[in-house]
Protein backbone atom coordinates (compact mmCIF):
# COMPACT_ATOMS: atom_id res chain seq x y z
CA UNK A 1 0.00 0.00 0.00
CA UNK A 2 2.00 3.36 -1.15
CA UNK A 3 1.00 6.15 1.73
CA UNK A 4 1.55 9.71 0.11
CA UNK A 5 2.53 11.95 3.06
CA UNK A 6 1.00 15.42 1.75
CA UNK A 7 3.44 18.11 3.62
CA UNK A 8 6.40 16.01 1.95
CA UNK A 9 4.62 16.26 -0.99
CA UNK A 10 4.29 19.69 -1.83
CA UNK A 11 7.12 21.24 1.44
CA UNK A 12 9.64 20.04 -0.20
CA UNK A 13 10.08 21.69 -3.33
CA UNK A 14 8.78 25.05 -1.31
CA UNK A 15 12.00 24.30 1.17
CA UNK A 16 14.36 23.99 -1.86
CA UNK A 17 13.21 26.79 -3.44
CA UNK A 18 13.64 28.92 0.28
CA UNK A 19 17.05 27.51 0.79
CA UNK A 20 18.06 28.36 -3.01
CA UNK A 21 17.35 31.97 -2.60
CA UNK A 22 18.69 32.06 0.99
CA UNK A 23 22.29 30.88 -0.62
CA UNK A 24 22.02 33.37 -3.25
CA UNK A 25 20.61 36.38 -1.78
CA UNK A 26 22.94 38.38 0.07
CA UNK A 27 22.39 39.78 3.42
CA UNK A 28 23.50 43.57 4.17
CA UNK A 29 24.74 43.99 7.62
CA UNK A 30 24.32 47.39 9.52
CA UNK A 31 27.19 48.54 11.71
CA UNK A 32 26.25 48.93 15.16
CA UNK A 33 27.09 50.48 18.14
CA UNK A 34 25.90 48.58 20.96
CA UNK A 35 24.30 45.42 20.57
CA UNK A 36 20.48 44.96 20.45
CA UNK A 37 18.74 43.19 23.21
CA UNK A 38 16.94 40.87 20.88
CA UNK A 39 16.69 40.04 17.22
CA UNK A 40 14.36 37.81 14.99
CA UNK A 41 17.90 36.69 12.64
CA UNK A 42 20.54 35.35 14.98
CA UNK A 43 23.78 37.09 15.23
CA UNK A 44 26.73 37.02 17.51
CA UNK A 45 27.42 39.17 20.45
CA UNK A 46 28.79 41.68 18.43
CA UNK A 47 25.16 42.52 16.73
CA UNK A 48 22.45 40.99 19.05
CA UNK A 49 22.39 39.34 22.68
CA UNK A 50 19.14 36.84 22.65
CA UNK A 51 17.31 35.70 19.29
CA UNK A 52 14.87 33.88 18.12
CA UNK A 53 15.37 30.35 16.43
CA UNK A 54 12.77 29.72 13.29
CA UNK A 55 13.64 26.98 11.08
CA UNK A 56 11.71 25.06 8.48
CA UNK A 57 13.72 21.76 7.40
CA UNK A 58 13.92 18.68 5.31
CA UNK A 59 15.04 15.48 7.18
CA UNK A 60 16.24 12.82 5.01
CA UNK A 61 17.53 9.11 6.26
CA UNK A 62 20.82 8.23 5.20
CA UNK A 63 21.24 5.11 6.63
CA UNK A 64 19.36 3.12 9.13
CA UNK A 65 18.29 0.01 11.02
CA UNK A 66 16.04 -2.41 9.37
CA UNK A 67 13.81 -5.37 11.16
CA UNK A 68 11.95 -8.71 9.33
CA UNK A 69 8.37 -8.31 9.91
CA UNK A 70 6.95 -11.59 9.58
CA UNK A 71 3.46 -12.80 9.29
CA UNK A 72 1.61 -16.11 9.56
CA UNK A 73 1.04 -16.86 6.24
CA UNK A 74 5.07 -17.17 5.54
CA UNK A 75 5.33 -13.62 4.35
CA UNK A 76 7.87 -11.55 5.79
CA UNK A 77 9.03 -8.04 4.86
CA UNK A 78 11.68 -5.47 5.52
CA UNK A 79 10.49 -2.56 7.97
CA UNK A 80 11.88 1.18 8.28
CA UNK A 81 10.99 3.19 11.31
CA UNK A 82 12.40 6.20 9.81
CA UNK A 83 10.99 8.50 6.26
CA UNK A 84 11.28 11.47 4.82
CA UNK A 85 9.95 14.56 6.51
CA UNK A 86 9.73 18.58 6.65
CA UNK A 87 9.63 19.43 10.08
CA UNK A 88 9.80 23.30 11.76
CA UNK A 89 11.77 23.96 15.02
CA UNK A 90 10.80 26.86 16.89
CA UNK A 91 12.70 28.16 20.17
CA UNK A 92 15.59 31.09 21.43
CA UNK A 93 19.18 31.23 22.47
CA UNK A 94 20.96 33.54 23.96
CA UNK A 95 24.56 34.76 23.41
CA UNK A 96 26.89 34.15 26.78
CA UNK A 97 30.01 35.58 25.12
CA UNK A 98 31.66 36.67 21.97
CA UNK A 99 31.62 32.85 20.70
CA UNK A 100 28.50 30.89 22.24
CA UNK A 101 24.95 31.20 22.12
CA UNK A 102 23.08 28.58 24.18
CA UNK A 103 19.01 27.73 24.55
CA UNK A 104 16.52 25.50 23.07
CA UNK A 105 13.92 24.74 20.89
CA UNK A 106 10.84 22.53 20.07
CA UNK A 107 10.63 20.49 16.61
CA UNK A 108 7.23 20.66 15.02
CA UNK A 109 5.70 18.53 11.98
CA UNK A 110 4.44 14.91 11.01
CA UNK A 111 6.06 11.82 12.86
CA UNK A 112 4.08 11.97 15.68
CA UNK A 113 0.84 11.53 17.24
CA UNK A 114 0.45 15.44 17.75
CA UNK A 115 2.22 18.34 16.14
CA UNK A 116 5.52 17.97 18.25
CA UNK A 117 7.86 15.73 17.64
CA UNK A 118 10.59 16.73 19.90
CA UNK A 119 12.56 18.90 22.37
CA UNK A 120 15.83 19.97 22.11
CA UNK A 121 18.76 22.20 23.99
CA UNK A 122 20.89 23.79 21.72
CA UNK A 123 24.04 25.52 21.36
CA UNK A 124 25.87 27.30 18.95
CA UNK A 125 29.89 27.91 18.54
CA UNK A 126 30.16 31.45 16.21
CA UNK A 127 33.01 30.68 13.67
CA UNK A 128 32.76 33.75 12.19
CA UNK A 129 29.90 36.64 12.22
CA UNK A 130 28.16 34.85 9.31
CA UNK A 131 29.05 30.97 10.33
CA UNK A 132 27.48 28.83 13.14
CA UNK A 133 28.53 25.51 14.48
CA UNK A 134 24.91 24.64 16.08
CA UNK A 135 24.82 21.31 18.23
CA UNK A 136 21.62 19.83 19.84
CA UNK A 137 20.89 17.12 21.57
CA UNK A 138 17.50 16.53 23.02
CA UNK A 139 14.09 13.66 23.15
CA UNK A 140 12.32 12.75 20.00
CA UNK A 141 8.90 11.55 19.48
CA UNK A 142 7.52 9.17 16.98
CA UNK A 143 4.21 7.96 16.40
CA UNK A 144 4.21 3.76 16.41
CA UNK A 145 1.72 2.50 13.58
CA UNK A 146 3.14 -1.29 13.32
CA UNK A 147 1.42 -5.11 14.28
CA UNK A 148 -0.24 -4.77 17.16
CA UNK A 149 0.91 -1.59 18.60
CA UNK A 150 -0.32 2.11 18.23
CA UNK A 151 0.85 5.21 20.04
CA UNK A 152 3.57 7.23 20.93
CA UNK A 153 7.75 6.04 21.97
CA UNK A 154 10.19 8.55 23.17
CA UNK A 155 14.11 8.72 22.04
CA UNK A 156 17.10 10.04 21.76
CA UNK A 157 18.07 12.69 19.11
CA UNK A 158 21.27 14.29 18.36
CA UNK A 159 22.38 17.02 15.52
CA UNK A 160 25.06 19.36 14.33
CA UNK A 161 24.69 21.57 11.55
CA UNK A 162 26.54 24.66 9.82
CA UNK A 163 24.14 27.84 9.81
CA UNK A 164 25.02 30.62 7.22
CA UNK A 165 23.93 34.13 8.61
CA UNK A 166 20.53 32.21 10.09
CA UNK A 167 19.18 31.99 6.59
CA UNK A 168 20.63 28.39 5.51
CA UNK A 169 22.06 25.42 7.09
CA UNK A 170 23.02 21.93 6.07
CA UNK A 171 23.77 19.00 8.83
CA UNK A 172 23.28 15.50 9.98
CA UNK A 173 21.14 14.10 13.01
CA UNK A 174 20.89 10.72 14.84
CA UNK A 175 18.10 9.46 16.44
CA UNK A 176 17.39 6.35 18.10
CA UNK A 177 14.23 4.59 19.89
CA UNK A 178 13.61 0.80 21.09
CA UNK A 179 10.64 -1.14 19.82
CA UNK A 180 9.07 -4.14 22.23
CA UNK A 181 8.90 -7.73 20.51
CA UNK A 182 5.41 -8.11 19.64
CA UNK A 183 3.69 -11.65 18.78
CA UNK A 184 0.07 -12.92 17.98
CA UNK A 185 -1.32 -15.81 16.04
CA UNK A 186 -0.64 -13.86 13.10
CA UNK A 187 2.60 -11.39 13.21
CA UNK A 188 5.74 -11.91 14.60
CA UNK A 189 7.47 -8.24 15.45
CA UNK A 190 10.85 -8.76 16.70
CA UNK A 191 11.24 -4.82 17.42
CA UNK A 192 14.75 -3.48 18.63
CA UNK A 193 16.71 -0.40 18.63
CA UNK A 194 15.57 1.80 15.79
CA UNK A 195 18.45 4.42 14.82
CA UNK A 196 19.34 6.51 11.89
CA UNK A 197 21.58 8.81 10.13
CA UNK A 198 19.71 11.73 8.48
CA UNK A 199 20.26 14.40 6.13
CA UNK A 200 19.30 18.04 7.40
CA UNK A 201 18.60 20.70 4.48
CA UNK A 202 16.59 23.76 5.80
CA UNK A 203 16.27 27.69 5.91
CA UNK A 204 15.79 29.84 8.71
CA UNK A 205 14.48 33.49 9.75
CA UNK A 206 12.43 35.08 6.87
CA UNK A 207 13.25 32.60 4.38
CA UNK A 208 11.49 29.68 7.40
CA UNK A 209 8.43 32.18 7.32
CA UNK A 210 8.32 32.71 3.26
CA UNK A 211 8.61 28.45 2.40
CA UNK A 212 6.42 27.68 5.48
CA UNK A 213 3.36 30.16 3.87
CA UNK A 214 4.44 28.63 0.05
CA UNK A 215 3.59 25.13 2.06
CA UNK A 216 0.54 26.82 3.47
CA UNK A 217 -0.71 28.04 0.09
CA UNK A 218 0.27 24.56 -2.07
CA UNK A 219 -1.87 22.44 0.75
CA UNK A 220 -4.80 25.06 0.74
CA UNK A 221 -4.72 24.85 -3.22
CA UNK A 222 -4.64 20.81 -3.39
CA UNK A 223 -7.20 20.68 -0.78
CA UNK A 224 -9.69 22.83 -2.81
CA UNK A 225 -8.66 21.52 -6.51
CA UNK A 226 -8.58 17.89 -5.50
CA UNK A 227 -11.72 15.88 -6.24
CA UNK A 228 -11.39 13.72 -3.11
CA UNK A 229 -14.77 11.66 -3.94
C-alpha cells in the first residue's frame, strides 16, 4: 500500500526553493554600536544578545536500522521506522560571550501523534559573524503504527549543523528509539533499537516564514482543486 505523506509532498520543493534563494541572496549587515537586546535573525554578540530560532527543514535518512516483519502466512518483509519529513523547530538562544549562544527549541511537523515531535537544547559555537557551528541534543517523538501496537515512543536525538547568517544550514542528526517484541497468532514483530543517520537541508528566519506560507498556500490549493470523492 504506497502512503503519500502530503506536507512532503508539496514542502519540499517550497523548502528547496527557500534555501536556493537564501544561498544566493545576500544579506546587508548594519554597523552597530551597541548590541540589540533581541533580534528575529541570529547574530553574535557583536550585533544581538538573545534571538529567536525559526527553522523550516527537510530530514532525510541516510542510513538506518532495518527489522523482518513476519506474518503467519510465511510472508515476511523489511520494515523502516524512519521517512522522509519537513519538520519546523521553533525556540531562542541567547549569546553568553563573543563565541556561544546557548538555549533551546521545540521540533514541530508529522512523525508523531500530535504536532511535536521533539525537544531539544541547543548551542551554537560562532566561527565567524556569518558561520554557526549549532549542536543539539535533546528527546524525540515518533508515532508507532506497526502489528499490534499504536501510540507514541520517546528517544534520543542528536544534531550538528553549519548555519550561514541564520538563513541556511546543512547538517546530519541521529536518532534512536527501542521497539518491544510483539507476537500474535498472526505477526511476529521482533522490534529493537531503531536508529538513523539523516540528512538536514533547511532555511531559517524570513526565508522559514516565506517556504512555510508557500507550504501553506500549495496544501490550501490541493485541498480545494482535489476531487477527493
Amino acid at each position: 500500500m504506497t502512503r503519500i505523506r502530503f506536507p512532503a509532498l508539496v514542502g519540499f520543493p517550497a523548502l528547496v526553493a527557500a534555501l536556493l534563494l537564501a544561498l544566493a541572496v545576500p544579506r546587508a549587515w548594519a554597523q552597530e554600536v551597541a548590541p540589540r537586546a533581541f533580534c528575529f535573525n541570529g547574530a553574535s554578540l557583536s550585533a544581538c544578545r538573545t534571538f529567536l530560532v525559526v527553522e523550516m527543514q527537510g530530514v532525510l535518512p541516510l542510513v538506518q536500522t532495518t527489522r523482518e516483519v513476519a506474518w503467519f502466512e510465511g510472508y515476511a518483509h523489511e520494515e523502516r521506522a524512519f521517512t522522509d519529513n519537513l519538520q519546523w523547530e521553533l525556540g531562542l538562544m541567547h549569546n553568553v560571550g563573543d563565541g556561544w549562544a546557548v538555549g533551546g527549541a521545540a521540533r514541530l511537523g508529522p512523525g508523531s501523534t500530535g504536532a511535536l515531535t521533539g525537544l531539544t537544547l541547543r548551542a551554537r559555537r560562532w566561527l565567524s559573524p556569518d558561520v554557526g557551528l549549532d549542536l543539539a541534543a535533546g528527546v524525540s517523538f515518533r508515532a508507532i503504527n506497526s502489528p499490534g501496537r499504536s501510540g507514541r515512543s520517546a528517544g534520543l536525538l542528536a544534531d550538528a549543523r553549519l548555519n550561514f547568517n541564520d538563513d541556511a544550514y546543512a547538517g546530519l542528526r541521529f536518532e534512536q528509539f527501542s521497539l518491544d517484541p510483539y507476537a500474535d497468532s498472526y505477526t511476529f514483530d521482533p522490534g529493537g533499537p531503531q536508529r538513523a543517520v539523516s540528512l538536514l537541508l533547511g532555511v531559517g528566519s524570513e526565508w522559514a516564514v516565506g517556504g512555510s506560507a508557500a507550504v501553506g498556500a500549495a496544501l490550501l490549493l490541493l485541498l480545494t482543486t482535489v476531487d477527493w470523492g
